[in-house]
PDB file of N, CA and C in Angstrom:
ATOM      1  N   UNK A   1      39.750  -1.918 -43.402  1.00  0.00           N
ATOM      2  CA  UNK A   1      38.723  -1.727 -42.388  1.00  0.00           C
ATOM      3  C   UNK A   1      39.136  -0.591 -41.473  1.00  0.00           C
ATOM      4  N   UNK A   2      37.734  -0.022 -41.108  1.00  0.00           N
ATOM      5  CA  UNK A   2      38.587   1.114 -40.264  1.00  0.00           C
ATOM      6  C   UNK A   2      37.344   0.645 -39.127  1.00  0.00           C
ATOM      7  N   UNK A   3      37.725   1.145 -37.437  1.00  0.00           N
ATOM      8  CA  UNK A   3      36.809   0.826 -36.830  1.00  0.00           C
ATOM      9  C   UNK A   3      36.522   2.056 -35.699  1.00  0.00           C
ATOM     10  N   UNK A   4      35.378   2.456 -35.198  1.00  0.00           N
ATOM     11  CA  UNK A   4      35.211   3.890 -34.314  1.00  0.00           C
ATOM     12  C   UNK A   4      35.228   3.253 -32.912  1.00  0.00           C
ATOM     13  N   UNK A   5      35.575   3.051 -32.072  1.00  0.00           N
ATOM     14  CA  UNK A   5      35.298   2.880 -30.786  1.00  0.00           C
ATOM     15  C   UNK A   5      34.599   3.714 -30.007  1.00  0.00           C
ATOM     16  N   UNK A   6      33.760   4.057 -29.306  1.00  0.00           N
ATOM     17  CA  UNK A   6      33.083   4.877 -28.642  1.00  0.00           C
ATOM     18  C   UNK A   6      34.103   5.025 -27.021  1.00  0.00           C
ATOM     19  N   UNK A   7      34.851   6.163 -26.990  1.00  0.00           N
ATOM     20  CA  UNK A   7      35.812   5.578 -25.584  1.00  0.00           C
ATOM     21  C   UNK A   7      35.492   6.522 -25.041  1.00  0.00           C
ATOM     22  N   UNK A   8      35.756   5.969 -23.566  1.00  0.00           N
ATOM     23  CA  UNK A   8      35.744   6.803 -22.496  1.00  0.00           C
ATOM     24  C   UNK A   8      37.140   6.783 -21.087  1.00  0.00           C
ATOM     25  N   UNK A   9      38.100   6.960 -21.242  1.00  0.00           N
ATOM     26  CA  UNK A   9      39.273   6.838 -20.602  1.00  0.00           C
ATOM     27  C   UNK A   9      39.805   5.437 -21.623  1.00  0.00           C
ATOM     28  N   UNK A  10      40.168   4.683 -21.003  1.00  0.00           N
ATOM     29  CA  UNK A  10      40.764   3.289 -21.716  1.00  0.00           C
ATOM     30  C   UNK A  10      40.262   2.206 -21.596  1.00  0.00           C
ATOM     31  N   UNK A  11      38.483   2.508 -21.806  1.00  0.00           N
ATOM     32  CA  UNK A  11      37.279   2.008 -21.593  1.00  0.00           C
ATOM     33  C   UNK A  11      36.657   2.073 -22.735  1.00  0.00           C
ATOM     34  N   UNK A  12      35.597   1.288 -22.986  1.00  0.00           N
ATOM     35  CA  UNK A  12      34.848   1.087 -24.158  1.00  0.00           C
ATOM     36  C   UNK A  12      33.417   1.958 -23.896  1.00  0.00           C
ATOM     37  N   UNK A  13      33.067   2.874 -23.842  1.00  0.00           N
ATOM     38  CA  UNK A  13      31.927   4.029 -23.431  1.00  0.00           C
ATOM     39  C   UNK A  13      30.795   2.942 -23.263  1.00  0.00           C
ATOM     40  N   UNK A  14      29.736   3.242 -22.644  1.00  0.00           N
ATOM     41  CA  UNK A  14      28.772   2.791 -22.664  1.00  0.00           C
ATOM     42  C   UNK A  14      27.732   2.980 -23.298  1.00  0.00           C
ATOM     43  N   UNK A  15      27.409   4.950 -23.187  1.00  0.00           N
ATOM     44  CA  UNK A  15      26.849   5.421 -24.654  1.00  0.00           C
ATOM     45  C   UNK A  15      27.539   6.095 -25.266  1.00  0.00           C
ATOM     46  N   UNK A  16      27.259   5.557 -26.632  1.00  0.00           N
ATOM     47  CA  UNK A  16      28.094   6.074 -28.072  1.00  0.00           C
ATOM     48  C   UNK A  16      27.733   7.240 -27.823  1.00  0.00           C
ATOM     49  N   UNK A  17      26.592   7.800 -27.802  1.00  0.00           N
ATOM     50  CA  UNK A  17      26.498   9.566 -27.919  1.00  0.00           C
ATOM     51  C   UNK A  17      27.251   9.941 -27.078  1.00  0.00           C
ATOM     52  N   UNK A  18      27.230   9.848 -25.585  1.00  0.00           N
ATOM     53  CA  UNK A  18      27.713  10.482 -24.957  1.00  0.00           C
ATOM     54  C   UNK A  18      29.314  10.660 -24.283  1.00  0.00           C
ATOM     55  N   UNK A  19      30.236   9.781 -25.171  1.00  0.00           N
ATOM     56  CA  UNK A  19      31.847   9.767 -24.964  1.00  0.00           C
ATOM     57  C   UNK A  19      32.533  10.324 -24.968  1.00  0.00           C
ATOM     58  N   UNK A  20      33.482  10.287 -24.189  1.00  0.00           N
ATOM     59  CA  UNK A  20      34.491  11.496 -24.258  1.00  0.00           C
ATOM     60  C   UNK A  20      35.190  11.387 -26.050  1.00  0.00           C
ATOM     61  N   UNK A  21      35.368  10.493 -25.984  1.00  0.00           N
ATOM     62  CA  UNK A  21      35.895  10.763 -27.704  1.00  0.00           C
ATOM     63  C   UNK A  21      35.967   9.420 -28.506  1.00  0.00           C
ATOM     64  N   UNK A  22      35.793   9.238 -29.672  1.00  0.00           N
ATOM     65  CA  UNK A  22      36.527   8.023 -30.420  1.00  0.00           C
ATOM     66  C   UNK A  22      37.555   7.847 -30.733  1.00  0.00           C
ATOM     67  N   UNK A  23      37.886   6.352 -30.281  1.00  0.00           N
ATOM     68  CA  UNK A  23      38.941   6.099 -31.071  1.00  0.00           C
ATOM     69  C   UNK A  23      38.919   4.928 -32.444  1.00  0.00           C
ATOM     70  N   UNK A  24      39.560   5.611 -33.595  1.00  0.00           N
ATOM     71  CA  UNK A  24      39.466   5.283 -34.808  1.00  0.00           C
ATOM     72  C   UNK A  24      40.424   4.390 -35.400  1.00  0.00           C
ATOM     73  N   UNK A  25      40.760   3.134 -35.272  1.00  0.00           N
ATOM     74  CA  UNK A  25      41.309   2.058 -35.776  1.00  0.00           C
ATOM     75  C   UNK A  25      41.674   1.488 -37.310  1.00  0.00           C
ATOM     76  N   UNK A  26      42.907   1.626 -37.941  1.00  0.00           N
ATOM     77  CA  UNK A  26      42.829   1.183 -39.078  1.00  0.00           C
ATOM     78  C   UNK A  26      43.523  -0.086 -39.337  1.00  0.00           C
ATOM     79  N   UNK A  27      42.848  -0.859 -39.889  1.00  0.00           N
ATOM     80  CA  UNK A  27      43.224  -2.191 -40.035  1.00  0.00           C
ATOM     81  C   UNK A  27      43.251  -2.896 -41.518  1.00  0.00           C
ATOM     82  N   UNK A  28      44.628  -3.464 -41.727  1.00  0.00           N
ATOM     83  CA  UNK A  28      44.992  -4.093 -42.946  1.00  0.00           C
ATOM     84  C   UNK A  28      45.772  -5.442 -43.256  1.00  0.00           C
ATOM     85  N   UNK A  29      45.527  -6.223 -43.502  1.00  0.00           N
ATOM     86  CA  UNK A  29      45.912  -7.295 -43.283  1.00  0.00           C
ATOM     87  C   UNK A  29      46.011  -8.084 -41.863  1.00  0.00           C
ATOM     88  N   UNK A  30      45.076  -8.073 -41.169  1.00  0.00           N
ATOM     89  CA  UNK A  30      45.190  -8.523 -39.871  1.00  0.00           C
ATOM     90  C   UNK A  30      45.773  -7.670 -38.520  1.00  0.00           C
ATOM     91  N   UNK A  31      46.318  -6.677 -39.343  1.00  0.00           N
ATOM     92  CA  UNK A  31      47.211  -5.686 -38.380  1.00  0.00           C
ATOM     93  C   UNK A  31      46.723  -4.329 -38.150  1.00  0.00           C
ATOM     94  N   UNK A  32      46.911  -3.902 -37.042  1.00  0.00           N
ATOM     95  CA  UNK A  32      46.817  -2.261 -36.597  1.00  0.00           C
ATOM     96  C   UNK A  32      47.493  -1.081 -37.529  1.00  0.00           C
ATOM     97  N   UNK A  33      47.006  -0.817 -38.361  1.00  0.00           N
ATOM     98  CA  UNK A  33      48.222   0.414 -39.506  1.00  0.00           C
ATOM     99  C   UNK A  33      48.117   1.435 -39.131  1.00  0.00           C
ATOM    100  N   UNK A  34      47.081   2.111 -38.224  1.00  0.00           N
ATOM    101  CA  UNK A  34      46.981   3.375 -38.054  1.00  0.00           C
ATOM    102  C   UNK A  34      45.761   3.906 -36.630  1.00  0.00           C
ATOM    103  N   UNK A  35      46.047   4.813 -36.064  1.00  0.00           N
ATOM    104  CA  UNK A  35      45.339   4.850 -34.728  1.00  0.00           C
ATOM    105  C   UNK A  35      44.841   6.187 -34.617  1.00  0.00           C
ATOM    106  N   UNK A  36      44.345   6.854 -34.395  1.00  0.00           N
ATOM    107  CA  UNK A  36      43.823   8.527 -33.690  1.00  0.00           C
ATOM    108  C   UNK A  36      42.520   8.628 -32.952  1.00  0.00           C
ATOM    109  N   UNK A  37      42.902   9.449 -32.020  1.00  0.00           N
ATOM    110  CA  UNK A  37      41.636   9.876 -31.158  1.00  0.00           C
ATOM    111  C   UNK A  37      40.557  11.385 -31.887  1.00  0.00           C
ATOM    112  N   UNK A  38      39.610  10.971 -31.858  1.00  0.00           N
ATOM    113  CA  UNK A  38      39.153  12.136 -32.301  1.00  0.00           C
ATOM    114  C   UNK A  38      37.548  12.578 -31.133  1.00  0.00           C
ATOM    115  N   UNK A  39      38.023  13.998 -30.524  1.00  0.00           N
ATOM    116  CA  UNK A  39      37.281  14.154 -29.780  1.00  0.00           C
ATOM    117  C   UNK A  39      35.183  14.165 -30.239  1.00  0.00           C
ATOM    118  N   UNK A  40      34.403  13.798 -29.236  1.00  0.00           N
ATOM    119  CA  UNK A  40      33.371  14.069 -29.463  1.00  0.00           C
ATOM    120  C   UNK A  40      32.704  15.176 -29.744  1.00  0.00           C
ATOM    121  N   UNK A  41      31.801  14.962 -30.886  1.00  0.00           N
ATOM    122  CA  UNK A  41      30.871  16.593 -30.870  1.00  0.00           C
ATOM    123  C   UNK A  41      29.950  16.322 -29.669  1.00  0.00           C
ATOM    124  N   UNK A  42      29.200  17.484 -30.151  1.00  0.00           N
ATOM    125  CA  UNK A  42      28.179  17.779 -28.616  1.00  0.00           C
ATOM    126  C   UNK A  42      27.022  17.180 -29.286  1.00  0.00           C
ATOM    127  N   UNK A  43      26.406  16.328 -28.184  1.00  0.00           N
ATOM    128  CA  UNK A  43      25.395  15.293 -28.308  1.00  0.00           C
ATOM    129  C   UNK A  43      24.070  15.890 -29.686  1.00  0.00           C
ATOM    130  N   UNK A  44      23.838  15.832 -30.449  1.00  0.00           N
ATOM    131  CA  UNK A  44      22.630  16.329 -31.552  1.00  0.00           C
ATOM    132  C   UNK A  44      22.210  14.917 -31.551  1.00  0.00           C
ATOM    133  N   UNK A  45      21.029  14.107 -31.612  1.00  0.00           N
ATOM    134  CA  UNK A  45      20.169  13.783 -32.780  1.00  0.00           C
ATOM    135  C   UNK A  45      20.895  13.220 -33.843  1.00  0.00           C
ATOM    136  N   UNK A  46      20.918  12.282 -34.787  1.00  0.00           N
ATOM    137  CA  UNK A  46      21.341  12.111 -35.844  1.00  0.00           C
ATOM    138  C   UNK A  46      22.944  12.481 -36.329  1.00  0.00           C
ATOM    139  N   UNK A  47      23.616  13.559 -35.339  1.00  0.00           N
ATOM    140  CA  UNK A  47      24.544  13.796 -35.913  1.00  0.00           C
ATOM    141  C   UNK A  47      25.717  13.018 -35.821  1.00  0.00           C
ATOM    142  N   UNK A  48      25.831  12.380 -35.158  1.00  0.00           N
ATOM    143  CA  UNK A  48      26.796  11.098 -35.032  1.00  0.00           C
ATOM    144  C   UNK A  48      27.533  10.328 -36.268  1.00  0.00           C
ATOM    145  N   UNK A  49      26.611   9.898 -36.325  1.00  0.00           N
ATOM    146  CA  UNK A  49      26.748   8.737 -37.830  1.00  0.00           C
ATOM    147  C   UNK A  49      26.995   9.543 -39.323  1.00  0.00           C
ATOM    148  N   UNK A  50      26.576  10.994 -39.559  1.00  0.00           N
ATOM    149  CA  UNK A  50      27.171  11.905 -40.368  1.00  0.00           C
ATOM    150  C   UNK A  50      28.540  11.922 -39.529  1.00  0.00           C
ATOM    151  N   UNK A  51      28.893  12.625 -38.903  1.00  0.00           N
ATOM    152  CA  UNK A  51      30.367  12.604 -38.393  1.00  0.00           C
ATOM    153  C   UNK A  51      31.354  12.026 -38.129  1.00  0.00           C
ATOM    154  N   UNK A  52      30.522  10.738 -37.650  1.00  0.00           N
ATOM    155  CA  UNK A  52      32.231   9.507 -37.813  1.00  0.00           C
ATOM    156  C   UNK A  52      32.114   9.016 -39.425  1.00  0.00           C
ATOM    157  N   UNK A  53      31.345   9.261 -40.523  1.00  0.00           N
ATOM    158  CA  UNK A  53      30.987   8.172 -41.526  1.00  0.00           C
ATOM    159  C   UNK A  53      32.059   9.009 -42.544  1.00  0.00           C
ATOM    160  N   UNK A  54      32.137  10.609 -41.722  1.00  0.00           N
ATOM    161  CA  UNK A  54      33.245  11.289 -42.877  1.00  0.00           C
ATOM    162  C   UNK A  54      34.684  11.079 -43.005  1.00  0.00           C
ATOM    163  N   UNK A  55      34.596  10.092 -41.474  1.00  0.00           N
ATOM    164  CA  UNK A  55      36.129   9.381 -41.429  1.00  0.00           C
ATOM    165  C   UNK A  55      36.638   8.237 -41.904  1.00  0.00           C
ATOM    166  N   UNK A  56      35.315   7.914 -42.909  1.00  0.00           N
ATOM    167  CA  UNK A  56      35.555   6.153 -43.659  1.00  0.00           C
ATOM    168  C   UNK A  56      35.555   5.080 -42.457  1.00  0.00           C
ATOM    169  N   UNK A  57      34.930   4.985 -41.395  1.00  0.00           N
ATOM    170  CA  UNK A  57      34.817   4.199 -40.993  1.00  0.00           C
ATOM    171  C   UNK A  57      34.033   3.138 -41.949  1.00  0.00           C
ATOM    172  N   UNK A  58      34.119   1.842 -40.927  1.00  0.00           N
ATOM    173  CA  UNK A  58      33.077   0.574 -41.650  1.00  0.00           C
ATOM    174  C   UNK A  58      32.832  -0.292 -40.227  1.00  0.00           C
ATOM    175  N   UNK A  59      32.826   0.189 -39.508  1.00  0.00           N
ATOM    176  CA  UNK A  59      32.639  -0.826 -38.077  1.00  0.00           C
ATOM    177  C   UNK A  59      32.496   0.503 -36.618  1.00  0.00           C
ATOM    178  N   UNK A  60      31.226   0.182 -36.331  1.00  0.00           N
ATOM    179  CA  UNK A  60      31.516   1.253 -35.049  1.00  0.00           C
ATOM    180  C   UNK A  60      30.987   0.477 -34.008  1.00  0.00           C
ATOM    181  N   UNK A  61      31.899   0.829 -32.838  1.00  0.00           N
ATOM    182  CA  UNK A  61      31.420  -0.029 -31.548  1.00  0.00           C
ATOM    183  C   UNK A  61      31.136   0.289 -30.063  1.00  0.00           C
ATOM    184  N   UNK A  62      30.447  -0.125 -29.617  1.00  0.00           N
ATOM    185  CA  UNK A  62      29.950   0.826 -28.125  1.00  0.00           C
ATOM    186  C   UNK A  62      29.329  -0.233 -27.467  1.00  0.00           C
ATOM    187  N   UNK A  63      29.056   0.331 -26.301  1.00  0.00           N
ATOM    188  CA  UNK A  63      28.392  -0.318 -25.272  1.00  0.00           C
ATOM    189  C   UNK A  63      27.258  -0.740 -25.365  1.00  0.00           C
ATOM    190  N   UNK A  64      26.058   0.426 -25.594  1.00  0.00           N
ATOM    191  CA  UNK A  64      25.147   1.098 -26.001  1.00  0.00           C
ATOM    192  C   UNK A  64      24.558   2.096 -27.184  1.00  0.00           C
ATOM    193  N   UNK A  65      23.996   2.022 -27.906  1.00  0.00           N
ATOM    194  CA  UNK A  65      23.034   2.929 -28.712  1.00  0.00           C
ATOM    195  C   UNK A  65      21.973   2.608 -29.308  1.00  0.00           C
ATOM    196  N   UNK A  66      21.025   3.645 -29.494  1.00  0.00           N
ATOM    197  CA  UNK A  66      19.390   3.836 -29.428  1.00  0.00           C
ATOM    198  C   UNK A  66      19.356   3.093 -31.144  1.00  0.00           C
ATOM    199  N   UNK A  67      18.126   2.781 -31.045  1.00  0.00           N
ATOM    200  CA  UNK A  67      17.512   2.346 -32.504  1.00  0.00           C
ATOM    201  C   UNK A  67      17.906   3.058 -33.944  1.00  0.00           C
ATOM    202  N   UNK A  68      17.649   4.449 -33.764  1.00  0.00           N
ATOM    203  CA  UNK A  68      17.784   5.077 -34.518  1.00  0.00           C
ATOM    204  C   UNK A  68      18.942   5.520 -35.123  1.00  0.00           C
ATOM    205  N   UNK A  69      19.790   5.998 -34.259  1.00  0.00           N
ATOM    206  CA  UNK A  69      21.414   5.745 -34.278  1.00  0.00           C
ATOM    207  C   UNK A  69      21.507   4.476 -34.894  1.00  0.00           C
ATOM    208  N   UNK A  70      21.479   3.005 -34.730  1.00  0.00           N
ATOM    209  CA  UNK A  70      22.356   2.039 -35.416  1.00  0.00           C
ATOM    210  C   UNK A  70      21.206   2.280 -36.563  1.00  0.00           C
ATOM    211  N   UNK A  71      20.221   2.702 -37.175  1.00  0.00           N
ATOM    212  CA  UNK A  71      19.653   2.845 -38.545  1.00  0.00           C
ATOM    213  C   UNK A  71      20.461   3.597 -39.426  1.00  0.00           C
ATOM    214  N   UNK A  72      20.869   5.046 -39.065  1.00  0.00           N
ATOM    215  CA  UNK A  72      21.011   5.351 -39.657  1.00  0.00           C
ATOM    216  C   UNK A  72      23.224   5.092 -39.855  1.00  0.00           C
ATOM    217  N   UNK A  73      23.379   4.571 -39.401  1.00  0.00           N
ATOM    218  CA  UNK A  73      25.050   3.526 -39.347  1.00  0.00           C
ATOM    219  C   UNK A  73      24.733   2.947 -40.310  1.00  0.00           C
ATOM    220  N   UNK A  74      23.691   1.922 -40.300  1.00  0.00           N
ATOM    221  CA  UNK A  74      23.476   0.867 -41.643  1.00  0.00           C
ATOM    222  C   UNK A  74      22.782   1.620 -42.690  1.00  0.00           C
ATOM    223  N   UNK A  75      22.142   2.770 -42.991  1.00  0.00           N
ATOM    224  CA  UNK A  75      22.259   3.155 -44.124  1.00  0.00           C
ATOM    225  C   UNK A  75      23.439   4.042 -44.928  1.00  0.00           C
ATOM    226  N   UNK A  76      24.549   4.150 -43.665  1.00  0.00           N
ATOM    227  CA  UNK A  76      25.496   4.530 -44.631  1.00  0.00           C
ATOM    228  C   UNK A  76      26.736   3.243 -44.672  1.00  0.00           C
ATOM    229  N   UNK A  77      26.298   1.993 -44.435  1.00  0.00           N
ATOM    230  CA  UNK A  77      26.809   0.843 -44.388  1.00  0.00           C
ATOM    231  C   UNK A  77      28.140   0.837 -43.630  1.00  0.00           C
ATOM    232  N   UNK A  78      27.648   0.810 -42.205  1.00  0.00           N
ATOM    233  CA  UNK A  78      28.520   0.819 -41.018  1.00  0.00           C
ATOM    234  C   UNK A  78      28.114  -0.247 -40.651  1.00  0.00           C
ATOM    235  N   UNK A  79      28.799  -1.196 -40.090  1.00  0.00           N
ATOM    236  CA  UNK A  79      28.746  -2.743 -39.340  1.00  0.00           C
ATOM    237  C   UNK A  79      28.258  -1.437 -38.226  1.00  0.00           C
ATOM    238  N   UNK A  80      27.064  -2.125 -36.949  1.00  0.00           N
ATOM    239  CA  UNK A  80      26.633  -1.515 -35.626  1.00  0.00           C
ATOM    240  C   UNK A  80      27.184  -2.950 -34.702  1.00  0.00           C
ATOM    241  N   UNK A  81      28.396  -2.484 -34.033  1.00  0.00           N
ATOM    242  CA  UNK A  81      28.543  -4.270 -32.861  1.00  0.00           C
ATOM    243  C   UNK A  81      28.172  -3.271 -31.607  1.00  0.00           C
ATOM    244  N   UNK A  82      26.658  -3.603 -30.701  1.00  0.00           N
ATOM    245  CA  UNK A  82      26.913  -3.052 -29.146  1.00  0.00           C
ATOM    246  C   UNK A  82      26.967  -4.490 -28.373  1.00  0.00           C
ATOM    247  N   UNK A  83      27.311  -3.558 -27.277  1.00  0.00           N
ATOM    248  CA  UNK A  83      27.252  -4.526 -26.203  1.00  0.00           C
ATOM    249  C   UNK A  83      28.522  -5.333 -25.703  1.00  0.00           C
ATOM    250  N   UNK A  84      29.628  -3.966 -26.256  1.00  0.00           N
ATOM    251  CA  UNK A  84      31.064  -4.003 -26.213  1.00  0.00           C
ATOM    252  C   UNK A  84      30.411  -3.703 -25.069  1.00  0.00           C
ATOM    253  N   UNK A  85      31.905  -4.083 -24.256  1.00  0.00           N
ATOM    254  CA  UNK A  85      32.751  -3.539 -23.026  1.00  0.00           C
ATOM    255  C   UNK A  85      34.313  -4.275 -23.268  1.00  0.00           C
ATOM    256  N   UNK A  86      35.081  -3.290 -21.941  1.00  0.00           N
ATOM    257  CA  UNK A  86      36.193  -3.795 -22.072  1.00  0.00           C
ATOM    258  C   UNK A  86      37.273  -2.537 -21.978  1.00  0.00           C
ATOM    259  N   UNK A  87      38.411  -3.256 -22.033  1.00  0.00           N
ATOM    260  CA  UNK A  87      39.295  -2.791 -21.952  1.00  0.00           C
ATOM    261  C   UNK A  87      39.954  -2.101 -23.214  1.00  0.00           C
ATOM    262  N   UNK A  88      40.135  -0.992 -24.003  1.00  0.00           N
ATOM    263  CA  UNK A  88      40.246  -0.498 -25.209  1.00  0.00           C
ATOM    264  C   UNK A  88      41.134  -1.301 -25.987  1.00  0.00           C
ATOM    265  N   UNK A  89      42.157  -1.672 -25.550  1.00  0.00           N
ATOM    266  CA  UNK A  89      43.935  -2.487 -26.060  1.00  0.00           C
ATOM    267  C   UNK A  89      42.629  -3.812 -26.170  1.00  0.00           C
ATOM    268  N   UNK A  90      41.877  -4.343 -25.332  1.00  0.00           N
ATOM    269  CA  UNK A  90      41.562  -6.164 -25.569  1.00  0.00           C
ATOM    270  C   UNK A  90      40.601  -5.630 -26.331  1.00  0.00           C
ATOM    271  N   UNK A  91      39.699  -4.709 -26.750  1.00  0.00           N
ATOM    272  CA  UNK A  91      38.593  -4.428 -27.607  1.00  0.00           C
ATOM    273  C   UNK A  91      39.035  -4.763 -28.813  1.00  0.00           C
ATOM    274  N   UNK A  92      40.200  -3.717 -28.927  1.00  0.00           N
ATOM    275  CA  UNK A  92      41.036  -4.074 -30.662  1.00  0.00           C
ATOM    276  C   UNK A  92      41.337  -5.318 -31.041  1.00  0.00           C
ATOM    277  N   UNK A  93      42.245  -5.373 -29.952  1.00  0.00           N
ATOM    278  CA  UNK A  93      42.628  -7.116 -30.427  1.00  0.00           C
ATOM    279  C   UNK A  93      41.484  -7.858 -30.537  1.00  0.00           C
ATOM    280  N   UNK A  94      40.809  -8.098 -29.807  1.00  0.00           N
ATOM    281  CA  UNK A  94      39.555  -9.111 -30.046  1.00  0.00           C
ATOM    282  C   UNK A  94      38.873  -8.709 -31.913  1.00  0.00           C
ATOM    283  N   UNK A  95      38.868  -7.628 -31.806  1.00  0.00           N
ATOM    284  CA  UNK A  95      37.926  -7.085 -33.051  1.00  0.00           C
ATOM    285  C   UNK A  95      39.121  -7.286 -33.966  1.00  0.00           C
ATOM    286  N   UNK A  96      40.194  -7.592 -34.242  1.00  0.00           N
ATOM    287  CA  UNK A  96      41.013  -7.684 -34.978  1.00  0.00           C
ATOM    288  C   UNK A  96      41.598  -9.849 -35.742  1.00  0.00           C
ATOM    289  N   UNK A  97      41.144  -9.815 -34.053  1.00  0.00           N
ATOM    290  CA  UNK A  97      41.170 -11.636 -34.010  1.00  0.00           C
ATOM    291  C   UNK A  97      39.962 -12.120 -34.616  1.00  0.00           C
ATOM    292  N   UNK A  98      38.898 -11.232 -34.751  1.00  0.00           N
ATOM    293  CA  UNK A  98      37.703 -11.406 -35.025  1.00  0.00           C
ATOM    294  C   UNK A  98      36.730 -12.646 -34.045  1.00  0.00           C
ATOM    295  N   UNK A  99      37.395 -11.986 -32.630  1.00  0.00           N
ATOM    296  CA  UNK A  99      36.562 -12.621 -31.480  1.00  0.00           C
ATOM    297  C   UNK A  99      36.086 -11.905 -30.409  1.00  0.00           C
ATOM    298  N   UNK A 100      35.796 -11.127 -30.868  1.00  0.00           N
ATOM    299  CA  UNK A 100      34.808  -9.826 -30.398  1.00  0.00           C
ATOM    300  C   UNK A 100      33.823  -9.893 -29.640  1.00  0.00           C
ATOM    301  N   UNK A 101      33.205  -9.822 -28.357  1.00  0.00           N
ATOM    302  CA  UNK A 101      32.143 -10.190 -27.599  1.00  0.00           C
ATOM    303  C   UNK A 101      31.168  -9.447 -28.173  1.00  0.00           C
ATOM    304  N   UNK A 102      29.908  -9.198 -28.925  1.00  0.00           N
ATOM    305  CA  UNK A 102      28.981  -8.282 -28.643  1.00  0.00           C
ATOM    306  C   UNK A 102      27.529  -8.897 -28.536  1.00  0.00           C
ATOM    307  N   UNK A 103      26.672  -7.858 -28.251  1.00  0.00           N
ATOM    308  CA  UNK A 103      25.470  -8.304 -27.930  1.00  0.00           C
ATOM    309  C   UNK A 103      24.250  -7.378 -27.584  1.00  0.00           C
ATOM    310  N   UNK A 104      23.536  -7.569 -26.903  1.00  0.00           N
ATOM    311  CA  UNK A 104      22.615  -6.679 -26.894  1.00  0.00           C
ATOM    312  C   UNK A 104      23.027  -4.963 -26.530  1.00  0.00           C
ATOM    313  N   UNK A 105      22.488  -3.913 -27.081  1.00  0.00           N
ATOM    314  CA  UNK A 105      22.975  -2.867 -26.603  1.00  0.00           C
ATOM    315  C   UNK A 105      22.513  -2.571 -24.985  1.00  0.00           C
ATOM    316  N   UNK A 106      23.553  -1.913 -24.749  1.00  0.00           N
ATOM    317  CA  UNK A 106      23.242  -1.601 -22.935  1.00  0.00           C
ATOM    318  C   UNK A 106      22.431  -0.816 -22.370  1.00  0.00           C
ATOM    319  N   UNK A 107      21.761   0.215 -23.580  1.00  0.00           N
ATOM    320  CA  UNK A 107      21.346   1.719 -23.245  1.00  0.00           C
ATOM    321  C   UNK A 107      19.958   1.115 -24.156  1.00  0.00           C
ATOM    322  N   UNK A 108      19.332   1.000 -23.737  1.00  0.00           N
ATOM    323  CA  UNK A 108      17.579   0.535 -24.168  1.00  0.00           C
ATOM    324  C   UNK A 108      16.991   1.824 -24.300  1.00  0.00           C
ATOM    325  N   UNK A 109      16.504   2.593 -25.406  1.00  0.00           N
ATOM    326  CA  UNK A 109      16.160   3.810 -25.760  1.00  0.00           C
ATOM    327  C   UNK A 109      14.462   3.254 -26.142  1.00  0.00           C
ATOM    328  N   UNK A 110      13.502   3.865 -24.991  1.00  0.00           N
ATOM    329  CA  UNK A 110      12.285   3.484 -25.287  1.00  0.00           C
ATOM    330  C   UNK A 110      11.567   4.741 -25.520  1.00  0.00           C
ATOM    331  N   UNK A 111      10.659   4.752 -24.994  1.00  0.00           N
ATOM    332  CA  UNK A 111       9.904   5.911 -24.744  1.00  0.00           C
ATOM    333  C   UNK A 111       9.916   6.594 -23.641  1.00  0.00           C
ATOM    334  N   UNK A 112      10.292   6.249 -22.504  1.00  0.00           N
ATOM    335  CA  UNK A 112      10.662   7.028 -21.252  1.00  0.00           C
ATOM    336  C   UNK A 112      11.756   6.495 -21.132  1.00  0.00           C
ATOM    337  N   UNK A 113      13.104   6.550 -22.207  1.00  0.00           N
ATOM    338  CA  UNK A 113      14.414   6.862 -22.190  1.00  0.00           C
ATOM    339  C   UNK A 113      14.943   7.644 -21.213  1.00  0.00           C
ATOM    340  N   UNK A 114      16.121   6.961 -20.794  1.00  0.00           N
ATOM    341  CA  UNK A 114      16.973   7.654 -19.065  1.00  0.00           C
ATOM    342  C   UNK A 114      17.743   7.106 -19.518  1.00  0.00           C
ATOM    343  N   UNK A 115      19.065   7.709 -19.702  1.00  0.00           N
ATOM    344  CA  UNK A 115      20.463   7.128 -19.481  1.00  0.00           C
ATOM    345  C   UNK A 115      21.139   7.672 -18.605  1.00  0.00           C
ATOM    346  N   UNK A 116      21.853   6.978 -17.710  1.00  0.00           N
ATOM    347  CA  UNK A 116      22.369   7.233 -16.438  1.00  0.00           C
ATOM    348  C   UNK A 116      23.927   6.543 -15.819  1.00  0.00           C
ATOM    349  N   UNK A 117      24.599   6.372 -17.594  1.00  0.00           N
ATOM    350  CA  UNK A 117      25.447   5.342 -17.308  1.00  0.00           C
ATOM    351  C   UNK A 117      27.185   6.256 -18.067  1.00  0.00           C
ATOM    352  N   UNK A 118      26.450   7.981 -17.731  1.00  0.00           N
ATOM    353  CA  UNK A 118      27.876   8.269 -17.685  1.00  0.00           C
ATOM    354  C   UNK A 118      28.995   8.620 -16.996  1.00  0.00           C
TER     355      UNK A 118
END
């Protein structure tokens, strides 16, 4: 399993698009095997989920993200968990214990979309 975190300092971002960077989690047998930060591109449309999906992820997680974003995650068969928060170190572990809080996303992308939560 590999997993993307959407981070923002040693915080769990709120919106996935808009983070300072991911961090990318590899996990094998219950354990942490491998870790890297990889900075964010600049916010596009769609381009997200092409860009972390070239890193073999299978789990991406955030605070927040729009409809369309977690569509196109699950068509390249990415688990979508929002409605993370937290502390980055208790994010892992939890997602590793497989007791993970998530839930509704935070960033409600309607039609008069405003995000204001960076």
């Amino acid at each position: 399993m590999k997993i993307a975190i959407a981070t923002d300092g040693n915080s769990v971002a709120q919106h996935f698009g808009r983070c300072e960077q991911y961090t990318l989690v590899s996990i094998e047998d219950g354990e942490e095997i491998g870790r890297e930060n990889v900075l964010s591109p600049e916010h596009q449309p769609g381009i997200l989920p092409l860009f972390l999906s070239a890193y073999n992820i299978t789990h991406i997680a955030a605070g927040g993200m729009g409809p369309k974003a977690q569509e196109l995650f699950v068509e390249k068969n990415i688990q979508v968990m929002v409605g993370v928060s937290g502390i980055l170190e208790n994010v892992i572990e939890d997602f590793i214990q497989g007791s993970l809080t998530i839930g509704e996303s935070l960033c409600e992308h309607g039609p008069d979309h405003v995000c204001d939560h960076e």
